[in-house]
N, C-alpha and C. Protein backbone atom coordinates (compact mmCIF):
# COMPACT_ATOMS: atom_id res chain seq x y z
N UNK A 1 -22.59 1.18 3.69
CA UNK A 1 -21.26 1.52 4.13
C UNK A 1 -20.44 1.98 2.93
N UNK A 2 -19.75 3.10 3.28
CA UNK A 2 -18.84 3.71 2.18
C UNK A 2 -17.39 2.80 1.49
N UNK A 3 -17.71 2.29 0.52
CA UNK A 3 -16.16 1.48 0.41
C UNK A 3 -14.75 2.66 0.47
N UNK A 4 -13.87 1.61 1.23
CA UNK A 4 -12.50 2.36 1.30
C UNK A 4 -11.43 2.19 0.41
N UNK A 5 -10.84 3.28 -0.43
CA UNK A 5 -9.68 3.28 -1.37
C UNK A 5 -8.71 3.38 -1.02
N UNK A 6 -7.73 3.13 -1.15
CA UNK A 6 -6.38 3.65 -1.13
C UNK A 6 -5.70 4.49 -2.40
N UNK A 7 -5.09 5.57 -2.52
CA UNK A 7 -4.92 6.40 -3.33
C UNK A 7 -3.22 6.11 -3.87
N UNK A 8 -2.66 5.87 -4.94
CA UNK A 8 -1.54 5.55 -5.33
C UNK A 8 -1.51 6.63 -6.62
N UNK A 9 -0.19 7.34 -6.24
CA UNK A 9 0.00 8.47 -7.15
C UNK A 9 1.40 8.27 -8.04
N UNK A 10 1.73 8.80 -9.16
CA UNK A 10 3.17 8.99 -9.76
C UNK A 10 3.27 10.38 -9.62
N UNK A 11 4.67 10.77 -8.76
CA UNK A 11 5.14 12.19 -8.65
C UNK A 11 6.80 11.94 -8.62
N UNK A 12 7.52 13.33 -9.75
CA UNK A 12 8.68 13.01 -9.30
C UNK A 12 9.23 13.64 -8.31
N UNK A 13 10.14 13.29 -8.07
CA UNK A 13 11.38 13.84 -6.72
C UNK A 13 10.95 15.37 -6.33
N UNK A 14 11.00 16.17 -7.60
CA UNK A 14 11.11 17.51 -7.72
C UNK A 14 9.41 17.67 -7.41
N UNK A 15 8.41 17.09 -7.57
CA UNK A 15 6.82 17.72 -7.34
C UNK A 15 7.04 17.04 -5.84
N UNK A 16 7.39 16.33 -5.19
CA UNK A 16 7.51 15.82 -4.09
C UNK A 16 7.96 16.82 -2.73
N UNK A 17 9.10 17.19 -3.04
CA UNK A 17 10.33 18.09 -2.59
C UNK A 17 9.29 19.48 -2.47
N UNK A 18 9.01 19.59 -4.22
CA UNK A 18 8.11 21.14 -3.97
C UNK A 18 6.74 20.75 -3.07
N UNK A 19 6.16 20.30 -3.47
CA UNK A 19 4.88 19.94 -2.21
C UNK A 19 5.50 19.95 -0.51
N UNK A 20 5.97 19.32 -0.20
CA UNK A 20 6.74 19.65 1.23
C UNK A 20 7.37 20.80 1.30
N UNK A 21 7.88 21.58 0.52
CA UNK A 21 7.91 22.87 0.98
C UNK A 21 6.36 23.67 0.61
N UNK A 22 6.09 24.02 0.00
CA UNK A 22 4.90 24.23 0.07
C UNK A 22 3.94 24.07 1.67
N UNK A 23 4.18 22.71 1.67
CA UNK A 23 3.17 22.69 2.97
C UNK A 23 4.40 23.44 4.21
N UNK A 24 5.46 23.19 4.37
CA UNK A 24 6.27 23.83 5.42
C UNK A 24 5.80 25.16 5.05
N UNK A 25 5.66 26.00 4.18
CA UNK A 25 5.86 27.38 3.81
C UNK A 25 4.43 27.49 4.89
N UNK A 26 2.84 26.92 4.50
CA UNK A 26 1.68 26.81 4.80
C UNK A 26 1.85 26.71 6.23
N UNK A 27 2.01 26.11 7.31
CA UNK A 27 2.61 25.77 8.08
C UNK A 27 2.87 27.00 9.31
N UNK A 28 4.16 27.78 8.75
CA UNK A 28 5.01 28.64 8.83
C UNK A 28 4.08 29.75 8.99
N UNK A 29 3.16 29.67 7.89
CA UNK A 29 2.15 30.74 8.38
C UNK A 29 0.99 30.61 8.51
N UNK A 30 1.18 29.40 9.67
CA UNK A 30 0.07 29.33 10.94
C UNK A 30 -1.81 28.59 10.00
N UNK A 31 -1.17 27.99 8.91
CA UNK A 31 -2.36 28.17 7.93
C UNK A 31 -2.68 25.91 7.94
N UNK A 32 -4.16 25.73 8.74
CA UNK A 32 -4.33 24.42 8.61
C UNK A 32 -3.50 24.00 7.16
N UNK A 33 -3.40 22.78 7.36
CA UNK A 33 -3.22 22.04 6.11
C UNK A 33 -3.47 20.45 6.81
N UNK A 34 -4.43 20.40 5.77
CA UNK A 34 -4.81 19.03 5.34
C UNK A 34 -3.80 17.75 4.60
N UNK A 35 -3.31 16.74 6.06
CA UNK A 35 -2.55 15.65 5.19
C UNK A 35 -2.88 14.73 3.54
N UNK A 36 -2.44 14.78 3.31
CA UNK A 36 -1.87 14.28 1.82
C UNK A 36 -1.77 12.18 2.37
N UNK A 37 -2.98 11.56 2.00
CA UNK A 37 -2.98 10.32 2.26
C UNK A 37 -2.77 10.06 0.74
N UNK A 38 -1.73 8.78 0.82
CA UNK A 38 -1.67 8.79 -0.56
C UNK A 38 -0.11 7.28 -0.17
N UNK A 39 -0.09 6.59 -1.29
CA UNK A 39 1.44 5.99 -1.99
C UNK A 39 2.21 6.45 -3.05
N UNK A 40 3.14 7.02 -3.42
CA UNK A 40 3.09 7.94 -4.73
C UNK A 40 4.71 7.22 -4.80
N UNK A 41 4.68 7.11 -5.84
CA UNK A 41 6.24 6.32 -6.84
C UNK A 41 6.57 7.68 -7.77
N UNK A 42 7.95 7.31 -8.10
CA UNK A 42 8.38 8.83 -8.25
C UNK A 42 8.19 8.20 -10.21
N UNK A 43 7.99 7.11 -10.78
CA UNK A 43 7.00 7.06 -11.86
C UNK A 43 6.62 5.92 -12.47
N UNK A 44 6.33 5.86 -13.87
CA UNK A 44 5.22 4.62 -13.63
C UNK A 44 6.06 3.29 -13.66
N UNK A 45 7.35 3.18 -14.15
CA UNK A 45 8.03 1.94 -13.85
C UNK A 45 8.21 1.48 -12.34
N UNK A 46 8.76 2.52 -11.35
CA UNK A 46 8.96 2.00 -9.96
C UNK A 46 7.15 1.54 -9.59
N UNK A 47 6.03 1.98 -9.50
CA UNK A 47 5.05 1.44 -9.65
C UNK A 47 5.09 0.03 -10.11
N UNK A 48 4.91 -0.32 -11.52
CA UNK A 48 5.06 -1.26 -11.71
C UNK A 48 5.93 -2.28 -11.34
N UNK A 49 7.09 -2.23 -10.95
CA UNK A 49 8.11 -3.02 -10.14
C UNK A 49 7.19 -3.75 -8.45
N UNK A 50 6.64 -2.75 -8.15
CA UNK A 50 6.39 -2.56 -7.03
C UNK A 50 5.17 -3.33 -6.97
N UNK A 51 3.99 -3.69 -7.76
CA UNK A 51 2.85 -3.75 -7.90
C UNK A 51 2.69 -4.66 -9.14
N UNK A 52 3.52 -5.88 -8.89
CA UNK A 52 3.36 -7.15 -9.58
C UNK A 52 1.82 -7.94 -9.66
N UNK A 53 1.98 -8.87 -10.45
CA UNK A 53 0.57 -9.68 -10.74
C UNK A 53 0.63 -10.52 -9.47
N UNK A 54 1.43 -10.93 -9.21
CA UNK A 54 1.62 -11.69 -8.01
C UNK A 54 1.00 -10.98 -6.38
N UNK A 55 1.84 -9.95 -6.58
CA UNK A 55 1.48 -9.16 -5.22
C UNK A 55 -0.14 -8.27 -5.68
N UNK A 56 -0.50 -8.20 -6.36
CA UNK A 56 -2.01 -7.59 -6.12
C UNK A 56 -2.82 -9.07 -5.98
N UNK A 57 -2.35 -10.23 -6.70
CA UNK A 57 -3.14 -11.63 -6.03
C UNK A 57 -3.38 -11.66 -4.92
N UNK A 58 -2.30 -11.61 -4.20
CA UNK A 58 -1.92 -11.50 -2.49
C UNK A 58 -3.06 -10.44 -2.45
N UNK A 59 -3.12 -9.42 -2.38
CA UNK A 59 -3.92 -8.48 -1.93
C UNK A 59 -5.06 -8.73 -2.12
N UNK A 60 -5.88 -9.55 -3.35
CA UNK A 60 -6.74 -10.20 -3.48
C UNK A 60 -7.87 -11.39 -2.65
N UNK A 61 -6.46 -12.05 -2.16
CA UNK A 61 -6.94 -13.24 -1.32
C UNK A 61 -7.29 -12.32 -0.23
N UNK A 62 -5.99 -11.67 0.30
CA UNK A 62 -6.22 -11.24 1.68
C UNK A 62 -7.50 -11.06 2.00
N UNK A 63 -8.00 -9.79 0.83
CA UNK A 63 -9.14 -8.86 0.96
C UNK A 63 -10.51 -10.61 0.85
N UNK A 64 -10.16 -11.48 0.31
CA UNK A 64 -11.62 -12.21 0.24
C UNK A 64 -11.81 -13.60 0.61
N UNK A 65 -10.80 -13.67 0.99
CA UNK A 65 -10.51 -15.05 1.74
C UNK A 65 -9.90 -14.90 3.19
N UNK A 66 -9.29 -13.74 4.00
CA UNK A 66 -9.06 -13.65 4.87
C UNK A 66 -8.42 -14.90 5.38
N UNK A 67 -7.10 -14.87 5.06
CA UNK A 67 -6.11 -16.13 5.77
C UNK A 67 -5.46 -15.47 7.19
N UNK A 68 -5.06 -17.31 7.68
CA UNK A 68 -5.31 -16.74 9.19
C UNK A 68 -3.98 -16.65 9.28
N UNK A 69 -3.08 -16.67 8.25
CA UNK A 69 -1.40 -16.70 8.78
C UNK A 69 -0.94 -16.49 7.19
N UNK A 70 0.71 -16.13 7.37
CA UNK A 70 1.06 -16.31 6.38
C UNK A 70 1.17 -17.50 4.94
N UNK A 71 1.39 -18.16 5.94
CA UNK A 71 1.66 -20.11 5.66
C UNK A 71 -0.14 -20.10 4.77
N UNK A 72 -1.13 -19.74 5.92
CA UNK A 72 -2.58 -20.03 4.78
C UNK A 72 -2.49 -19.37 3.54
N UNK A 73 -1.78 -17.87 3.44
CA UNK A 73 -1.80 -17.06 2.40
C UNK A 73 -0.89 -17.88 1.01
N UNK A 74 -0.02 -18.08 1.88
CA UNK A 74 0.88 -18.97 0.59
C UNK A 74 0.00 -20.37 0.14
N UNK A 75 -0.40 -21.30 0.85
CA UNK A 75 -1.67 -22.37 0.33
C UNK A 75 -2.57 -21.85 -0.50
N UNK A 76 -3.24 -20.67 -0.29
CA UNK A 76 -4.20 -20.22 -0.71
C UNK A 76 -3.78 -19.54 -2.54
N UNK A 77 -2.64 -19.06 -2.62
CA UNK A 77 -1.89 -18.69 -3.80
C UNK A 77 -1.46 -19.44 -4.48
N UNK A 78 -1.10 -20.74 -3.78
CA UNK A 78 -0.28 -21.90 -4.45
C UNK A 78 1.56 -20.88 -4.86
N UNK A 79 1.90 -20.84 -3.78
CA UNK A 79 2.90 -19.87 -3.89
C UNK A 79 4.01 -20.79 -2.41
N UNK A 80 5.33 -20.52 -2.95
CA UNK A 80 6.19 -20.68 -1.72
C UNK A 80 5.97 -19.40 -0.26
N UNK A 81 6.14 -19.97 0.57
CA UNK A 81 5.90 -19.59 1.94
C UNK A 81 7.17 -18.44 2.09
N UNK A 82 8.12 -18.78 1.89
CA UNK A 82 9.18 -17.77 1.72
C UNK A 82 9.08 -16.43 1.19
N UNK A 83 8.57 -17.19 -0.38
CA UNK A 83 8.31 -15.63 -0.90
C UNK A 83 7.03 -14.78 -0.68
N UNK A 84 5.63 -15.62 -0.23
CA UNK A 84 4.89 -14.83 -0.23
C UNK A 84 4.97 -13.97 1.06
N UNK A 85 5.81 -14.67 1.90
CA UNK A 85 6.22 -13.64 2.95
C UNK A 85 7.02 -12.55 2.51
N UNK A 86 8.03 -12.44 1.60
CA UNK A 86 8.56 -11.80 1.30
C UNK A 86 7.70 -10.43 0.95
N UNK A 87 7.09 -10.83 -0.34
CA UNK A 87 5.99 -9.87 -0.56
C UNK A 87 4.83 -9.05 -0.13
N UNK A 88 4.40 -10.27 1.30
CA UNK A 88 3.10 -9.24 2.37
C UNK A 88 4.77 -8.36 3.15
N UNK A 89 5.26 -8.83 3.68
CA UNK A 89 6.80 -7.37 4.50
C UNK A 89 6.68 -6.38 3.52
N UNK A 90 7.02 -6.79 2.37
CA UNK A 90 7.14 -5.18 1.59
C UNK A 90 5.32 -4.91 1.14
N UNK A 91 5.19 -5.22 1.31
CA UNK A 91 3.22 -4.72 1.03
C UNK A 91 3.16 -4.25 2.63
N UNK A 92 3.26 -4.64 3.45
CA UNK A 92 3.30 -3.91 4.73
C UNK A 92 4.08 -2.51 4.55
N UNK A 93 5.28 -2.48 4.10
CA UNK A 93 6.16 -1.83 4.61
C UNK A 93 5.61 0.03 3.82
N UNK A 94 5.25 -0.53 2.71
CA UNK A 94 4.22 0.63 1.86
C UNK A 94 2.85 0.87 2.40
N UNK A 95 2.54 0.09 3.06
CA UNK A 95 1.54 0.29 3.58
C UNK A 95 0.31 0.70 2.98
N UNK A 96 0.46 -1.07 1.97
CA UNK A 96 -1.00 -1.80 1.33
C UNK A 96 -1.72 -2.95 1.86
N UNK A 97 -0.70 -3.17 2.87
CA UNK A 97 -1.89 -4.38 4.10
C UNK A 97 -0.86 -3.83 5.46
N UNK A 98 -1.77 -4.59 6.30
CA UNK A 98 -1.33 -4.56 8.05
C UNK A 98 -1.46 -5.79 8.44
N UNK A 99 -0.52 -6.05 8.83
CA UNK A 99 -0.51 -7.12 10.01
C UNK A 99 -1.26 -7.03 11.38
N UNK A 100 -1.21 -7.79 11.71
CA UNK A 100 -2.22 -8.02 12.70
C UNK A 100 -1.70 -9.24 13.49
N UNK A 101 -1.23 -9.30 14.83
CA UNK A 101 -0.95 -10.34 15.33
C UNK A 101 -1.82 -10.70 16.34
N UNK A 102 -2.34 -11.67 16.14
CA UNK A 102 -3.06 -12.54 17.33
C UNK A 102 -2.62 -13.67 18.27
N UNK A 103 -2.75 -13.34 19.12
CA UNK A 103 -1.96 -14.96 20.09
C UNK A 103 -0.84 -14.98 19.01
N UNK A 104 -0.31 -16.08 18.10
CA UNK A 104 1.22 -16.58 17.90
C UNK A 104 1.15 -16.31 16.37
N UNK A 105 -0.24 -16.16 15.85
CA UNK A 105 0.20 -16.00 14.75
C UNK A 105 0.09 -14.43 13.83
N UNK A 106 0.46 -13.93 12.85
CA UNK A 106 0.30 -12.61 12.09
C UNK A 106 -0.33 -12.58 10.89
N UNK A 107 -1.59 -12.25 10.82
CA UNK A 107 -2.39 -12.14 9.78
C UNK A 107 -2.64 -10.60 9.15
N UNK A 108 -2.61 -10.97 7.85
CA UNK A 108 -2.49 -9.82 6.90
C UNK A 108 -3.69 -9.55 6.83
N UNK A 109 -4.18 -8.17 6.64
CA UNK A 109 -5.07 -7.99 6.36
C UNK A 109 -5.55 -6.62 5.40
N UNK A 110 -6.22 -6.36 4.58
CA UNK A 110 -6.43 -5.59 3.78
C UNK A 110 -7.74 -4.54 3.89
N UNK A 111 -7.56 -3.43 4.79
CA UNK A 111 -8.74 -2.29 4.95
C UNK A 111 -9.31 -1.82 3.86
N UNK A 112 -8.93 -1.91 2.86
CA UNK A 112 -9.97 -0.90 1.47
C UNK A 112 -10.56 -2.11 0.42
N UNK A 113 -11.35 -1.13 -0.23
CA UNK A 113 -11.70 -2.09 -0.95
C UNK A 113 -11.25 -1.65 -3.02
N UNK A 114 -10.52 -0.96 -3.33
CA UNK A 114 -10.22 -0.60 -4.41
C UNK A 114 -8.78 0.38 -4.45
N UNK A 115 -7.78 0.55 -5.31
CA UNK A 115 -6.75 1.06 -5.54
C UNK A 115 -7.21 1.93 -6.53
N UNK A 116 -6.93 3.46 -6.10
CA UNK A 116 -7.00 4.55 -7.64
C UNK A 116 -5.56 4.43 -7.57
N UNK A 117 -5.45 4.90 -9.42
CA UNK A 117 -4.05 5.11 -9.40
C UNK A 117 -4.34 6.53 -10.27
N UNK A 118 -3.50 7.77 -10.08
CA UNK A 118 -3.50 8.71 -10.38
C UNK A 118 -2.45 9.08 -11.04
N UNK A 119 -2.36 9.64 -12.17
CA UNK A 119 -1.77 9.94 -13.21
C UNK A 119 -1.52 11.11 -13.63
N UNK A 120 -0.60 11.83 -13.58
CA UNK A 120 -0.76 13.66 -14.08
C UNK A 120 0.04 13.33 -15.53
N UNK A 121 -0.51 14.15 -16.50
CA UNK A 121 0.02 14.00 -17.67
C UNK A 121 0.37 15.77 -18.06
């Protein structure tokens, strides 16, 4: 089985802005275009803000311990329940895990198995 990545890019505002027009222009004239899967921070500090030691732990367990709730995720971290909720919402919200609700409870869960991070210099 093929392992699955998730692709995390640094682009600023302005390569962002131009890429969406670009593809509108493509578009416009009737020409496929292939979506752009990707997380991209406009550079490497908002990244890093974003992508703490803490929150790739979380992403860690998720991916290899598979907890069945939030509450297990925080046991499993040795972390407050508060915050590690805090942190799978915004890891959801970027959409580096999914929730998953079963009967009463919502389990995180993590589809890939590696993060590129891509760099234009």
């Amino acid at each position: 089985m093929k392992a699955k990545n998730v692709n995390i890019g640094i682009k600023s505002v302005e390569e962002a802005l131009s890429d969406f027009v670009m593809t509108g222009e493509a578009i416009e004239r009737g020409e496929q275009v292939k979506p752009l899967k990707g997380i991209y921070f406009t550079n490497l500090d908002a990244f890093r803000r974003v992508m703490t030691q803490k929150r790739l732990e979380l992403l860690h367990i998720i991916k290899t311990e598979h907890p069945e709730s939030i509450a297990h995720l925080a046991r499993l971290a040795g972390r407050d329940v508060t915050n590690v909720a805090d942190d799978v919402k915004y890891l959801s919200e970027i959409g580096l895990l999914e929730m998953k609700k079963i009967k009463r409870s919502h389990i995180p869960t993590v589809n890939y198995d590696s993060i590129n991070l891509k760099i234009a210099v």
